[in-house]
Protein backbone atom coordinates (compact mmCIF):
# COMPACT_ATOMS: atom_id res chain seq x y z
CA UNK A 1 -64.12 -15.48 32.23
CA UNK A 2 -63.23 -18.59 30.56
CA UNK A 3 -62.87 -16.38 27.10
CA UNK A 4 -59.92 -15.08 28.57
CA UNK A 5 -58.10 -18.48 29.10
CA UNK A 6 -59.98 -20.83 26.54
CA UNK A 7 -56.58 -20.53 23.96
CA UNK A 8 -53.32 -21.87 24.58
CA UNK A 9 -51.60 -19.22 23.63
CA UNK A 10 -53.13 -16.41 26.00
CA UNK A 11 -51.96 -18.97 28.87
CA UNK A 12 -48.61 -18.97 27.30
CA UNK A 13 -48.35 -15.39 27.73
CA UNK A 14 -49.69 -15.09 30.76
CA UNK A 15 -47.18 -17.88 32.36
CA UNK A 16 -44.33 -16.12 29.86
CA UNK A 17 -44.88 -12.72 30.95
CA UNK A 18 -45.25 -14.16 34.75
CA UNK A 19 -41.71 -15.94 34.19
CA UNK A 20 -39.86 -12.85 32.65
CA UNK A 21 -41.20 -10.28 35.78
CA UNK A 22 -40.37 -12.57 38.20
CA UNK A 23 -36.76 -12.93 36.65
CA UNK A 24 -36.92 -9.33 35.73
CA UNK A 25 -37.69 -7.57 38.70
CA UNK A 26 -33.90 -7.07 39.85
CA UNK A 27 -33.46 -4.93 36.66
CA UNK A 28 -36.58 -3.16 36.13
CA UNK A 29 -38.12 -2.81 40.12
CA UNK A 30 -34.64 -1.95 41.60
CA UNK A 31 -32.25 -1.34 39.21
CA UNK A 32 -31.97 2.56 39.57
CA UNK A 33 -31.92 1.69 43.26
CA UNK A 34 -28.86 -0.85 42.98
CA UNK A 35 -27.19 1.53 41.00
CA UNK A 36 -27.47 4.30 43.40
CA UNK A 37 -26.99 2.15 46.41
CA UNK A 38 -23.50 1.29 44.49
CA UNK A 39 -22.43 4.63 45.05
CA UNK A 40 -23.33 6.31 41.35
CA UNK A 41 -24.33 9.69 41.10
CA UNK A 42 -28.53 10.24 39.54
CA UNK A 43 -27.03 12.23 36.68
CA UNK A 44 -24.40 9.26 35.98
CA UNK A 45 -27.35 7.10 36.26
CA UNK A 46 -29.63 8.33 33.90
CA UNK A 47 -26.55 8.86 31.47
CA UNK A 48 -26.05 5.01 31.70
CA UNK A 49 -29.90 4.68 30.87
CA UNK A 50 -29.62 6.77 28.03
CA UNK A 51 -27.14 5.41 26.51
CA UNK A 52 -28.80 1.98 27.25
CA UNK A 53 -31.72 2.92 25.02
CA UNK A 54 -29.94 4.44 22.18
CA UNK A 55 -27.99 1.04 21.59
CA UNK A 56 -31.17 -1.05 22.31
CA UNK A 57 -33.26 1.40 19.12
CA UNK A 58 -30.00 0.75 17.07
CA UNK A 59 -30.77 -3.12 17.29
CA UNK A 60 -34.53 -3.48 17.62
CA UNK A 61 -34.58 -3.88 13.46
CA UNK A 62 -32.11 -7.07 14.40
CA UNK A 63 -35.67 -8.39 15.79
CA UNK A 64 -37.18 -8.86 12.51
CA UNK A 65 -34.29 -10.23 11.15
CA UNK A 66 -33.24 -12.91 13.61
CA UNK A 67 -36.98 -13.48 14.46
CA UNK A 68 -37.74 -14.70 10.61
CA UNK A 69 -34.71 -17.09 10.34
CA UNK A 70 -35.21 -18.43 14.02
CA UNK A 71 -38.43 -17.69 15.71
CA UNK A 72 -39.53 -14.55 17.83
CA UNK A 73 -38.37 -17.12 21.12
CA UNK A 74 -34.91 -17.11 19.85
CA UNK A 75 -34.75 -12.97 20.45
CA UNK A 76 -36.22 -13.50 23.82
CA UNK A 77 -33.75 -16.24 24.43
CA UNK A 78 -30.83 -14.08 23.12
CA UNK A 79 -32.21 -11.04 25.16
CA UNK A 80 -32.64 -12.81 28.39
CA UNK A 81 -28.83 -13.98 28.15
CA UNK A 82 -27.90 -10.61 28.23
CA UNK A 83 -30.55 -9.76 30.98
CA UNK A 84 -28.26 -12.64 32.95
CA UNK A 85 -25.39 -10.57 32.63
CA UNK A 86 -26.78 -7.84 33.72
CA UNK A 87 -28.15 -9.32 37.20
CA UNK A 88 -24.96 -10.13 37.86
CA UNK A 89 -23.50 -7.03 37.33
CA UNK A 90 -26.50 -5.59 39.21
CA UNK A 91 -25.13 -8.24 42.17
CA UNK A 92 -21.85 -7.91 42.00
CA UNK A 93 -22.42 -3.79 43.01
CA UNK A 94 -18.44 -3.17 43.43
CA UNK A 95 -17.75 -3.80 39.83
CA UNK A 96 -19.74 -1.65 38.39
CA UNK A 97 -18.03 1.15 37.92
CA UNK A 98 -15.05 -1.08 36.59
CA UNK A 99 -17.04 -2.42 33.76
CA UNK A 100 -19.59 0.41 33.38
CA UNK A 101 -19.10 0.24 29.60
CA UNK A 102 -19.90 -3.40 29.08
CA UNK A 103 -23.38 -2.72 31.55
CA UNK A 104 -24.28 -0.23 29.39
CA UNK A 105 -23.72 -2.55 26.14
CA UNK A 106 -25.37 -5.16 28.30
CA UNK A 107 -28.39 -3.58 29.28
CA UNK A 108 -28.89 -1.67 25.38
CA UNK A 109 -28.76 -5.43 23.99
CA UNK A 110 -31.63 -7.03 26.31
CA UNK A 111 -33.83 -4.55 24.29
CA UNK A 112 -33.50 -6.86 21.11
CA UNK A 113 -37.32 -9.05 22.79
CA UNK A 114 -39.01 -5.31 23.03
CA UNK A 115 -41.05 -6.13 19.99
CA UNK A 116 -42.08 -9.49 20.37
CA UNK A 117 -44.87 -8.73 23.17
CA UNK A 118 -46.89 -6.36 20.49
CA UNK A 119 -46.04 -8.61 17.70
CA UNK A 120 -47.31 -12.02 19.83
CA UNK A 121 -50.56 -9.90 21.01
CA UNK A 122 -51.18 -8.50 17.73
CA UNK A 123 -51.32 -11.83 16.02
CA UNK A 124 -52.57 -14.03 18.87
CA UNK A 125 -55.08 -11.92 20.65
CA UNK A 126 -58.88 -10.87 19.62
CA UNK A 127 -60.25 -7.18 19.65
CA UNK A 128 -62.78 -8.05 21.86
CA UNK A 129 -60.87 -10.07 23.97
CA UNK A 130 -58.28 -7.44 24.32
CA UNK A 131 -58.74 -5.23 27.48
CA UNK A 132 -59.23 -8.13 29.77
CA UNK A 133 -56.29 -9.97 28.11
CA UNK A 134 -54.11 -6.82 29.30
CA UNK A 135 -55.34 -6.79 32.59
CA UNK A 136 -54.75 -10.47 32.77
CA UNK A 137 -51.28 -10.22 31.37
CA UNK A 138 -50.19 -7.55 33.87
CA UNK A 139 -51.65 -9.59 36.59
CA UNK A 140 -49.55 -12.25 35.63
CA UNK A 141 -46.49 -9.47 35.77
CA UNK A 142 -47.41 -7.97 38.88
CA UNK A 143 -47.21 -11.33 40.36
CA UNK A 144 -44.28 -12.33 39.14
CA UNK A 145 -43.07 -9.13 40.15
CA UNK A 146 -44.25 -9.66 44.02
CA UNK A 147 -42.67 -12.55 44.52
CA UNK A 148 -39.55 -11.78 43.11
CA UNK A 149 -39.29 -8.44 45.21
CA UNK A 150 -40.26 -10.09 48.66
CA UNK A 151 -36.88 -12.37 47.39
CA UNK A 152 -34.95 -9.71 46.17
CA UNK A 153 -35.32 -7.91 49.45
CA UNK A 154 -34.17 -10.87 51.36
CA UNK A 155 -31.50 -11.90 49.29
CA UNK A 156 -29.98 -8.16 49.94
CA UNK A 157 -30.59 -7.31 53.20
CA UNK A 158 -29.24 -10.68 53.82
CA UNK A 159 -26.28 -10.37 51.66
CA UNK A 160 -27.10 -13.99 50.04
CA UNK A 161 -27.29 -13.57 46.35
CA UNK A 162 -26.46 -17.19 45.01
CA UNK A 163 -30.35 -18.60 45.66
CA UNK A 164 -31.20 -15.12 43.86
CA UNK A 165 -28.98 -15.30 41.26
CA UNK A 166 -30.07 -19.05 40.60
CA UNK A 167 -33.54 -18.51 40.74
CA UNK A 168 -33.38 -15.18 38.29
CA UNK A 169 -31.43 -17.84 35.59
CA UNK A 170 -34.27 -20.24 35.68
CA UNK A 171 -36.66 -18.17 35.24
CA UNK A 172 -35.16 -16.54 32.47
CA UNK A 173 -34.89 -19.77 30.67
CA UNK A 174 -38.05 -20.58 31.64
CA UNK A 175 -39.61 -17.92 29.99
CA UNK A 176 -38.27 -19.02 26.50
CA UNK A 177 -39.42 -22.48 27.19
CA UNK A 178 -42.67 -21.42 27.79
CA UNK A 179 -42.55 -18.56 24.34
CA UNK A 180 -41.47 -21.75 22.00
CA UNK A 181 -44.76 -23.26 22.48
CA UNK A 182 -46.16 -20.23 21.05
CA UNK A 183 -43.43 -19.33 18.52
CA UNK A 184 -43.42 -18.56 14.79
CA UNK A 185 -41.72 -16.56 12.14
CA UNK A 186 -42.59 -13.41 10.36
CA UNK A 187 -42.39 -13.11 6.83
CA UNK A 188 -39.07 -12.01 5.31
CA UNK A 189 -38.11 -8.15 4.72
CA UNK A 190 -35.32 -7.65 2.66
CA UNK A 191 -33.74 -5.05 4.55
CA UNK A 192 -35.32 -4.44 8.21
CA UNK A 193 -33.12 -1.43 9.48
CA UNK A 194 -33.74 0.65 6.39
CA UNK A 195 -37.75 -0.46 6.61
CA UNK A 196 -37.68 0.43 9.66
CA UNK A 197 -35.54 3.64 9.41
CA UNK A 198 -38.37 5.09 6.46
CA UNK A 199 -41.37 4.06 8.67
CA UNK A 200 -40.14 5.81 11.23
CA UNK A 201 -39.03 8.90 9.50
CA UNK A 202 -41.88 9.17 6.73
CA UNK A 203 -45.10 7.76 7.95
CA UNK A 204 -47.62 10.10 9.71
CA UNK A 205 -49.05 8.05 11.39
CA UNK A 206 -49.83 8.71 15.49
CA UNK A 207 -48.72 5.21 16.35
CA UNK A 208 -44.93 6.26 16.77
CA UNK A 209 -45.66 9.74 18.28
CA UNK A 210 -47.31 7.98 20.95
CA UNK A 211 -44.97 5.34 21.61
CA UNK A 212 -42.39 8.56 21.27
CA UNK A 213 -44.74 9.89 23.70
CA UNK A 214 -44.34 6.98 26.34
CA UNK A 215 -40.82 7.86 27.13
CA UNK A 216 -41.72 9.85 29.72
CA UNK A 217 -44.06 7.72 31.37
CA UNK A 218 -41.45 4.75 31.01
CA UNK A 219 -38.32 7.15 32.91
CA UNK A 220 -41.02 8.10 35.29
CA UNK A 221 -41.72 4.44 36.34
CA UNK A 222 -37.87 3.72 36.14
CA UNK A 223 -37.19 6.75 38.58
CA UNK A 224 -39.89 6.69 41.11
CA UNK A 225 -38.47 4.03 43.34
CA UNK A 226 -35.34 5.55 43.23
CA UNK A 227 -37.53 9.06 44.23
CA UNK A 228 -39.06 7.05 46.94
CA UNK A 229 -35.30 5.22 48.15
CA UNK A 230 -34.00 8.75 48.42
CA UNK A 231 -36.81 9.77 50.30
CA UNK A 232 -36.84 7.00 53.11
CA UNK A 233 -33.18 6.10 52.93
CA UNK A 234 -34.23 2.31 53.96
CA UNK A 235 -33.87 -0.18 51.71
CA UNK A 236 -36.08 -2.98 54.10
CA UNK A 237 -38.58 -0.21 54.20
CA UNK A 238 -38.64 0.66 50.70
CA UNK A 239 -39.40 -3.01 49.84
CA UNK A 240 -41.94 -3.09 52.18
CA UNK A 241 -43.70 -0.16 50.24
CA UNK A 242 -42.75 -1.92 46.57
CA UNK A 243 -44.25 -5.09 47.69
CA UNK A 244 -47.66 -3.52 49.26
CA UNK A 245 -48.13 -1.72 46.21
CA UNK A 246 -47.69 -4.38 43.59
CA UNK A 247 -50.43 -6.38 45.47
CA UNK A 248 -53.30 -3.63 45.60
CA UNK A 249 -52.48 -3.22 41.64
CA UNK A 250 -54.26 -6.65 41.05
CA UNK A 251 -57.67 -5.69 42.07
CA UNK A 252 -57.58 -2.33 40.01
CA UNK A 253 -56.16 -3.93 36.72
CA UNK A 254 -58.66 -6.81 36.88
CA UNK A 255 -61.64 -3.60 36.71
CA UNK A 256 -60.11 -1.83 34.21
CA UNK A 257 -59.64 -4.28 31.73
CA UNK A 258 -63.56 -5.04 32.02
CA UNK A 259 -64.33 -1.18 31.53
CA UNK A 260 -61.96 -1.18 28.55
CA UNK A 261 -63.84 -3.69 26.47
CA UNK A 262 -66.85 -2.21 27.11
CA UNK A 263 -65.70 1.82 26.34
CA UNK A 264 -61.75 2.49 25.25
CA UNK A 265 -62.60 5.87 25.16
CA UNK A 266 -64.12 6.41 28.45
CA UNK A 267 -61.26 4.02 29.93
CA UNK A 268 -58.38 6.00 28.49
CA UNK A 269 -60.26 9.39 29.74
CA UNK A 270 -60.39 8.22 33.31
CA UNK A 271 -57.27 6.63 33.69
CA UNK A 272 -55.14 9.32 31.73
CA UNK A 273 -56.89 12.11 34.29
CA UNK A 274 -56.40 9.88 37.59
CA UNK A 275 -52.44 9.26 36.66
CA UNK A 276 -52.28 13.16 36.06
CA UNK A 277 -53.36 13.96 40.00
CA UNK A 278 -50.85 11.29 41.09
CA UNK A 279 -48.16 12.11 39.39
CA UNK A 280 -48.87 15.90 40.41
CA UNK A 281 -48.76 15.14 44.37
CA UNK A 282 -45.07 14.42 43.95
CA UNK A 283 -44.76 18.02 42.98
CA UNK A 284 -45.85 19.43 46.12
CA UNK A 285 -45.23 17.27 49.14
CA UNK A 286 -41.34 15.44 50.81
CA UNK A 287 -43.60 13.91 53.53
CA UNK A 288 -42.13 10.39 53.67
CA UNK A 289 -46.06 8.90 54.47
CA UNK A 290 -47.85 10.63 51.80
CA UNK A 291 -45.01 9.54 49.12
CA UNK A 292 -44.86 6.16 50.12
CA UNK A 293 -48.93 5.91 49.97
CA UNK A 294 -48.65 7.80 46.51
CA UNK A 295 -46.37 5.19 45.20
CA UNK A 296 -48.73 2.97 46.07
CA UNK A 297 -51.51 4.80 43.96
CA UNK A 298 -49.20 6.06 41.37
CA UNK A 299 -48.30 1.83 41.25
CA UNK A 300 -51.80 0.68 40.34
CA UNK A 301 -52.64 3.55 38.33
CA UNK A 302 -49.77 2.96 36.40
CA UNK A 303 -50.25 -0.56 35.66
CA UNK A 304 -53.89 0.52 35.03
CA UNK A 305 -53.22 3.01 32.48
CA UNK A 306 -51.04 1.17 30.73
CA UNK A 307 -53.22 -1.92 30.77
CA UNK A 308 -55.88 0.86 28.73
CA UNK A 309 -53.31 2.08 26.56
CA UNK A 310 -51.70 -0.87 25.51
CA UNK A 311 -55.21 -1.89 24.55
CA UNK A 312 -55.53 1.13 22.38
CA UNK A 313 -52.17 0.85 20.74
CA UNK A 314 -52.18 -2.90 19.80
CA UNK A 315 -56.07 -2.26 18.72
CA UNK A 316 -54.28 0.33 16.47
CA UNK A 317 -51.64 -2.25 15.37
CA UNK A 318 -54.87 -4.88 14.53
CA UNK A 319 -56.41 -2.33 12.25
CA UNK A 320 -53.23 -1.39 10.56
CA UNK A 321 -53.18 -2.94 6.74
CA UNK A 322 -49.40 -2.81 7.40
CA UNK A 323 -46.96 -5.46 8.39
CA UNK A 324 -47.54 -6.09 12.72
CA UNK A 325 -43.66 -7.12 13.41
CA UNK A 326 -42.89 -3.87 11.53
CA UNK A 327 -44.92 -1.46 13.35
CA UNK A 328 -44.21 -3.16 16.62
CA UNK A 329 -40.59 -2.76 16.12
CA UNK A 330 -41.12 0.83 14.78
CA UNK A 331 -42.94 1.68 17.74
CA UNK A 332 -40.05 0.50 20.06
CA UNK A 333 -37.01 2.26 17.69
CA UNK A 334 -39.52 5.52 18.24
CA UNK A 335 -39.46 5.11 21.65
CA UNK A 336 -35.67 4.04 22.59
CA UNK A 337 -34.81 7.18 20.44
CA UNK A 338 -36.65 9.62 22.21
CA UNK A 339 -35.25 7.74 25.76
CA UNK A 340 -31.89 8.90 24.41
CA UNK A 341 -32.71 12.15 23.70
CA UNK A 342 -34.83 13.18 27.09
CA UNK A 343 -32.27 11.12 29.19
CA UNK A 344 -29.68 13.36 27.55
CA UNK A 345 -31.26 16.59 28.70
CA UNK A 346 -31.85 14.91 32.48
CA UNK A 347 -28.43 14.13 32.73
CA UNK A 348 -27.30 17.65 31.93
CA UNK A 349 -29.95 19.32 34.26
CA UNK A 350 -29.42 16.81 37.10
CA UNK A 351 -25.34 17.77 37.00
CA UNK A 352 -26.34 20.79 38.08
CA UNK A 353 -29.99 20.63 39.87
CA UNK A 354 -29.01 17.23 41.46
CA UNK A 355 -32.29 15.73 43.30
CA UNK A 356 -34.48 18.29 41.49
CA UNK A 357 -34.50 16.41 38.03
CA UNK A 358 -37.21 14.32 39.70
CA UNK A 359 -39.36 17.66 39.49
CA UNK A 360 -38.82 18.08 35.76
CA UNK A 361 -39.43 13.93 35.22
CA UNK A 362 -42.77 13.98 36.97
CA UNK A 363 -43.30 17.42 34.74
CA UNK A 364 -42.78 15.48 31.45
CA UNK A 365 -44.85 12.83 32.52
CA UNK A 366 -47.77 14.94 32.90
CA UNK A 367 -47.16 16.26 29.74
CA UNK A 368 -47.05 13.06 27.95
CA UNK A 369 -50.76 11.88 29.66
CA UNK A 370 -52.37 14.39 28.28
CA UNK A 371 -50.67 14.39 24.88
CA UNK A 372 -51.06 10.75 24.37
CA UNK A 373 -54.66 11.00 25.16
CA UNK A 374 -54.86 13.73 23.02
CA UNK A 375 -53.63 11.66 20.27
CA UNK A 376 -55.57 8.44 21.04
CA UNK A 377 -58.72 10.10 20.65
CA UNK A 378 -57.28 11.56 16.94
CA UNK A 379 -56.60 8.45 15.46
CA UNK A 380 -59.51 6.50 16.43
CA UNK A 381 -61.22 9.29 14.45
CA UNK A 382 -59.55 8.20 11.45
């Protein structure tokens, strides 16, 4: 165990990434939920997502640039400022629609730290060390995550949002406290955005198909708990069932990350066909018991597989001869631009199909298991 903890700098992320959930949570855990409870339509909604990602792959490159003259901390810090904002305005519900341009700015521009948790693991963390470092690291998110959803729920059923508000600001800053200790500048790239633009666009290599790939899994895990809000139209209930099912992901992680040092392959194959089943019962059942159980399994599962293929996909970064920061912000431009175009195509089809979109995101995400698998498996052949 003690391998896991013996350098500074895995405790740094650990307490970092513990720090960011905790602040986080508003935004990620129940942000399609505050939205909806604000009175916007799901097709509005995943419009304002959409366009959320396509500004946040426009100024991932920025990463590379800001992160060489100041430090990868200084991208968190500037992210986190704008992940302030956006509590607010997640807060302050009856404004929303007022200033629905600048939250969609807002949210796009707390994308700028995507890269910096591939590019920190890539140079800090060692191969062998790696699956159990992920399951550690999402531990540390989970429980962030917990306790900032049993006070989330209070401070809105309550209607008291200044000790929420408060405590999401420190944490936030708290976060890039902790990253400095850990902080350090890539080397120089003369011009990032058009580096990155010709990665993206020319290489062959899996790394961005699967991170393209992802999309799917990420709108799934956005959407769910707005799925499951819908379904049991109480919000004290619903937090109940967020809460439960954060804490049973612990156990699960912790065991995964242990069979993923020993066998990646074997890890990936059982996790990718588990998540498949659970995302499939949301096809066929409305029952508000069996969803809110599923959640729970589709919860730990999810933090499970992506605790295995995170594991794969920075092992992939590792091997790579080329520059980490690159790929890492490569991989997130591949991903925000396929957000853009799949939340594009929701949007349309949820004008018209309304609640049924949900059908054709839990479709996609099938879709994407498999094919990510599917690719996994190719490139460790090469």
């Amino acid at each position: 165990m003690k391998e896991y903890f013996y350098k500074k700098e895995y405790k740094y992320m650990y307490l970092s990434l513990f720090c960011f959930n905790f602040a986080n949570a508003l935004i990620e855990t129940f942000g399609t939920v505050m939205l909806y409870k604000a009175g916007l339509p799901i097709y509005l909604i995943l419009l304002i997502y959409g366009l959320r990602f396509l500004i946040t792959g426009l100024i991932t490159p920025l990463f590379i640039t800001i992160s060489h003259k100041f430090g990868i901390a200084k991208c968190i810090l500037i992210s986190n400022i704008f992940s302030i904002i956006n509590s607010y305005f997640m807060l302050n519900s009856r404004s929303i629609y007022a200033n629905i341009v600048v939250f969609i700015i807002v949210m796009g521009c707390m994308g700028l730290s995507n890269p910096s948790a591939d590019a920190l693991s890539s140079r800090y963390v060692e191969n062998e060390h790696r699956g159990r470092f992920n399951s550690f690291y999402f531990i540390s998110k989970i429980l962030g995550t917990v306790l900032a959803s049993c006070l989330i729920a209070w401070g809105v059923i309550s209607d008291n949002n200044i000790i929420l508000f408060s405590l999401i600001i420190a944490f936030f800053i708290l976060q890039y406290i902790i990253i400095i200790k850990i902080d350090y500048k890539p080397e120089s790239k003369a011009n990032t955005f058009k580096a990155s633009i010709e990665y993206l666009v020319h290489s062959k290599s899996k790394y961005k198909i699967i991170y393209a790939l992802r999309t799917n899994h990420i709108i799934e895990r956005l959407f769910i708990p707005l799925y499951l809000y819908i379904i049991l139209q109480d919000f004290a209930m619903f937090s109940v069932v967020i809460i439960v099912s954060l804490l049973f992901q612990i156990i699960t992680i912790t065991l995964i990350g242990k069979y993923a040092d020993k066998n990646l392959k074997k890890s990936n194959n059982l996790v990718s066909n588990i998540k498949i089943v659970i995302t499939a019962i949301y096809l066929f059942t409305k029952n508000k018991m069996i969803i809110s159980f599923n959640k729970t399994l589709s919860d730990n599962f999810e933090k499970v597989y992506e605790t295995s293929i995170q594991t794969s996909i920075q092992n992939i970064i590792k091997k790579s001869t080329e520059d980490k920061e690159l790929l890492s912000t490569v991989g997130q431009m591949s991903l925000c631009f396929t957000e853009v175009f799949v939340f594009l195509l929701l949007t349309l089809m949820a004008k018209f199909i309304g609640e049924k979109v949900f059908y054709i995101i839990f479709i996609l995400s099938i879709i994407s298991t498999i094919a990510i698998n599917f690719d996994i498996k190719s490139e460790n052949k090469m």
